[in-house]
Protein backbone atom coordinates (compact mmCIF):
# COMPACT_ATOMS: atom_id res chain seq x y z
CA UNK A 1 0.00 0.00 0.00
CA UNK A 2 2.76 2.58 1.08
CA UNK A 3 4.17 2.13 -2.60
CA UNK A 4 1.47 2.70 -4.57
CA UNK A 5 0.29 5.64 -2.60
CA UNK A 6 4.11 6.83 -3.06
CA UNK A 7 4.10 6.01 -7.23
CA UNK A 8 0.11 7.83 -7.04
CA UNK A 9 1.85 10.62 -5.43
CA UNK A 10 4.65 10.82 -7.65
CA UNK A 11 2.48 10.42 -10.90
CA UNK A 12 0.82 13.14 -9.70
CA UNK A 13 3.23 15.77 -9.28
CA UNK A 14 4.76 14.24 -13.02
CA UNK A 15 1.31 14.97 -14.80
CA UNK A 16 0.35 18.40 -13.24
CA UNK A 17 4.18 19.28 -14.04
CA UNK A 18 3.33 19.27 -17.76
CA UNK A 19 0.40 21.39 -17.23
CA UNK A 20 2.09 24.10 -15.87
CA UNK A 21 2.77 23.35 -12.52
CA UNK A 22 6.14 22.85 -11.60
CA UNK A 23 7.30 23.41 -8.07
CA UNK A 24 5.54 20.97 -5.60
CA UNK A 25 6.85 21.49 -1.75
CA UNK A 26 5.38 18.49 -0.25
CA UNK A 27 7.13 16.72 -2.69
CA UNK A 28 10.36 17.59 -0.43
CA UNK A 29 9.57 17.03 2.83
CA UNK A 30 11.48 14.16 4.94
CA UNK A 31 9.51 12.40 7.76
CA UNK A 32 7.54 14.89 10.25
CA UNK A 33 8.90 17.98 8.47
CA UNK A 34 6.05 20.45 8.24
CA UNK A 35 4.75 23.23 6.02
CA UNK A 36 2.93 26.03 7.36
CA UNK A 37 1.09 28.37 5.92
CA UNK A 38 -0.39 31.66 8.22
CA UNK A 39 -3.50 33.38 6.48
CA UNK A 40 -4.70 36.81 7.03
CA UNK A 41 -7.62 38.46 5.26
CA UNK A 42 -8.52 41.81 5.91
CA UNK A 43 -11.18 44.37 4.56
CA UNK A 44 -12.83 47.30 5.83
CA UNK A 45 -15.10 45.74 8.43
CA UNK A 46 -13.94 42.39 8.86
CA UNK A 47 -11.01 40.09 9.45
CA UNK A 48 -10.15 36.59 9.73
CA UNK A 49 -6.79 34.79 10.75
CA UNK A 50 -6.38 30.45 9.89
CA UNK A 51 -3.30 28.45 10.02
CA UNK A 52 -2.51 25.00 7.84
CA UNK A 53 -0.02 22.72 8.71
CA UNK A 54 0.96 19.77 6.25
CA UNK A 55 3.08 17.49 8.32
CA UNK A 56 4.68 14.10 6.43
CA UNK A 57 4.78 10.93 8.71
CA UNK A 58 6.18 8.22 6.63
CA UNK A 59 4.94 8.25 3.39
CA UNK A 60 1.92 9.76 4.09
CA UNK A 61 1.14 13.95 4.46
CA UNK A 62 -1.34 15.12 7.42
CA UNK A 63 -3.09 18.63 7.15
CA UNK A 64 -4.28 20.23 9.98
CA UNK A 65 -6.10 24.16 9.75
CA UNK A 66 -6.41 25.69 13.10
CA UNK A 67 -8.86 28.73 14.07
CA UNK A 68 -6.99 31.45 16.28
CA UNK A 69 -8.30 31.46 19.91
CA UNK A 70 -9.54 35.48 20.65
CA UNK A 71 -10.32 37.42 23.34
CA UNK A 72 -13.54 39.65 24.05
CA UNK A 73 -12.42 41.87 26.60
CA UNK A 74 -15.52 43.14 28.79
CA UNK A 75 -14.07 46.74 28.59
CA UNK A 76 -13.50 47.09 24.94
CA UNK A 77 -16.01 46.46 21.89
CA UNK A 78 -14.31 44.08 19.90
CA UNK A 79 -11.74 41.24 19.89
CA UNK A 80 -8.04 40.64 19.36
CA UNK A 81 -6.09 38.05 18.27
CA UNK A 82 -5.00 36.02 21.76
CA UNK A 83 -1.44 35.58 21.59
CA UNK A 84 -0.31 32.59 19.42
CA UNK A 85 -2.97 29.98 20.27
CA UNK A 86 -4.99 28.16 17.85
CA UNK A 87 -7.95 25.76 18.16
CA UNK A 88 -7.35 22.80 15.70
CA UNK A 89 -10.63 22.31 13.67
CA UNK A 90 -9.79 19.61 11.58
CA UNK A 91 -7.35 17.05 10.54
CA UNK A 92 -6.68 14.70 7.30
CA UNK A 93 -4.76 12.53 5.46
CA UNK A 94 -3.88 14.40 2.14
CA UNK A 95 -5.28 11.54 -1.10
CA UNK A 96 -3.25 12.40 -4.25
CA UNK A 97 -6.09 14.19 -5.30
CA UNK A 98 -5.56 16.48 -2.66
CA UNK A 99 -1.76 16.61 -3.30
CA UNK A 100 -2.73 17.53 -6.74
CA UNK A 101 -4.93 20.80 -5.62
CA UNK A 102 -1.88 21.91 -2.82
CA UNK A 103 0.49 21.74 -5.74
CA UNK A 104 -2.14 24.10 -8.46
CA UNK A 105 -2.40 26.39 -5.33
CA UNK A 106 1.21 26.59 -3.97
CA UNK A 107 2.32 27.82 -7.78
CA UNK A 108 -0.51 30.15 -7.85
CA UNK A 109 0.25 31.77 -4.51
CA UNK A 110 3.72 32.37 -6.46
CA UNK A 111 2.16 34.53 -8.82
CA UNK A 112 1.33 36.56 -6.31
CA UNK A 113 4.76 38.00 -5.01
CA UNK A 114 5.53 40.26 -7.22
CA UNK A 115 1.54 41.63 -7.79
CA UNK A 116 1.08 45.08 -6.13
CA UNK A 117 -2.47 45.25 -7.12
CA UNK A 118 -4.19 47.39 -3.98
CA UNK A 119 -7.70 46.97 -2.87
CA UNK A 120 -9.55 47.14 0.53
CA UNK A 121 -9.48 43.81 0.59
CA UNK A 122 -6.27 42.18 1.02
CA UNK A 123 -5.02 38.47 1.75
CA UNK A 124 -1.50 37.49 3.12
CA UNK A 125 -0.13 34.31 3.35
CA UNK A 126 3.12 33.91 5.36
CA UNK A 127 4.71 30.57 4.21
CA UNK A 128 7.30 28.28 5.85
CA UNK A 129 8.85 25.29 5.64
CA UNK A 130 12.54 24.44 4.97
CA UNK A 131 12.03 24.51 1.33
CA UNK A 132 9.68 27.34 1.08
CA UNK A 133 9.45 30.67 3.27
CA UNK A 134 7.76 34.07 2.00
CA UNK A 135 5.14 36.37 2.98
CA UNK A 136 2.61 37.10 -0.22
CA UNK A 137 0.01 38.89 -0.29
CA UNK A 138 -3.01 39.51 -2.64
CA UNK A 139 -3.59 42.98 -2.53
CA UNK A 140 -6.64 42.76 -5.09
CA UNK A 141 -7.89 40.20 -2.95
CA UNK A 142 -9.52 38.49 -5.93
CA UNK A 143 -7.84 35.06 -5.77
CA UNK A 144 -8.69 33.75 -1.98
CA UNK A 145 -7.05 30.43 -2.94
CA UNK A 146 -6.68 29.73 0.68
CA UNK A 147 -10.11 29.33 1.13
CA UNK A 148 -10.58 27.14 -2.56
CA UNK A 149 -7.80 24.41 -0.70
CA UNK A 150 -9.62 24.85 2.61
CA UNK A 151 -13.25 23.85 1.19
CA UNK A 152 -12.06 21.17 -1.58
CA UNK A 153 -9.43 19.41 1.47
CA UNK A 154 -12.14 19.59 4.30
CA UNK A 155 -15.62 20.26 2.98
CA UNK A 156 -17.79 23.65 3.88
CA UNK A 157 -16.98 25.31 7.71
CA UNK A 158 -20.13 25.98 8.99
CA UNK A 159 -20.46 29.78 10.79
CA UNK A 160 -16.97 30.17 9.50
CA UNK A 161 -15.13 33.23 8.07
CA UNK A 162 -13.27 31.57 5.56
């Protein structure tokens, strides 16, 4: 079984390299390295803050997206980000199906840093991992592939901001 998920996984990233789609992080991780990926959106009235982890363990990757924990304050009239905690939400095994959609986002997301499109609506992504570290942001806040990956790895968030 670990094989052919490996020579799926592989096939994968071969195919969706002829179709454009050439640089594929996951590919590179070694056993429990991680890849995380820190999302901000931000418009005029609202705001919304997620984290993604994609872990490997063996040959298999692990995603995990994480809410931020905040604070309402009795004395002030809205909330703030609480320090550095998170609240997992979900966890899964990544199918090469889903390997397939991280790899069409991850080169999209490239795109993005050099675009200095401004809008009111704006969507940073602050990437790391030991084979990829930058801090992009959509300024035209048109893409919101974050969200795309989010939906097609774990199905709809209910009452959720992204």
């Amino acid at each position: 079984m670990k094989g052919s998920y490996l020579a799926i996984f592989l096939f994968a990233t071969v195919h969706l390299r002829g179709q454009d789609h050439p640089v594929n992080t996951l590919a590179k991780l070694k056993d429990y390295e991680q890849l995380t990926i820190d999302y901000r959106m931000s418009g005029c009235y609202y705001q919304t803050n997620a984290k993604l982890t994609v872990t490997r363990i063996g040959q298999k990757l692990q995603a995990e997206v994480y809410s931020p924990v905040y604070s309402f304050p009795p004395e002030v009239q809205f909330c703030y980000l609480s320090g550095n905690d998170y609240l997992l939400l979900r966890t899964k095994m990544l199918t090469p199906s889903d390997i397939g959609k991280f790899i069409v986002f991850e080169n999209q997301l490239r795109k993005f840093a050099n675009s200095f499109i401004s809008s009111t609506t704006t969507h940073r992504y602050l990437v790391k991992s030991n084979y990829f570290n930058a801090s992009i942001t959509d300024g035209g806040g048109q893409w919101d592939g974050f969200t795309s990956l989010l939906t097609a790895w774990f199905g709809p968030f209910a009452n959720s901001p992204f």
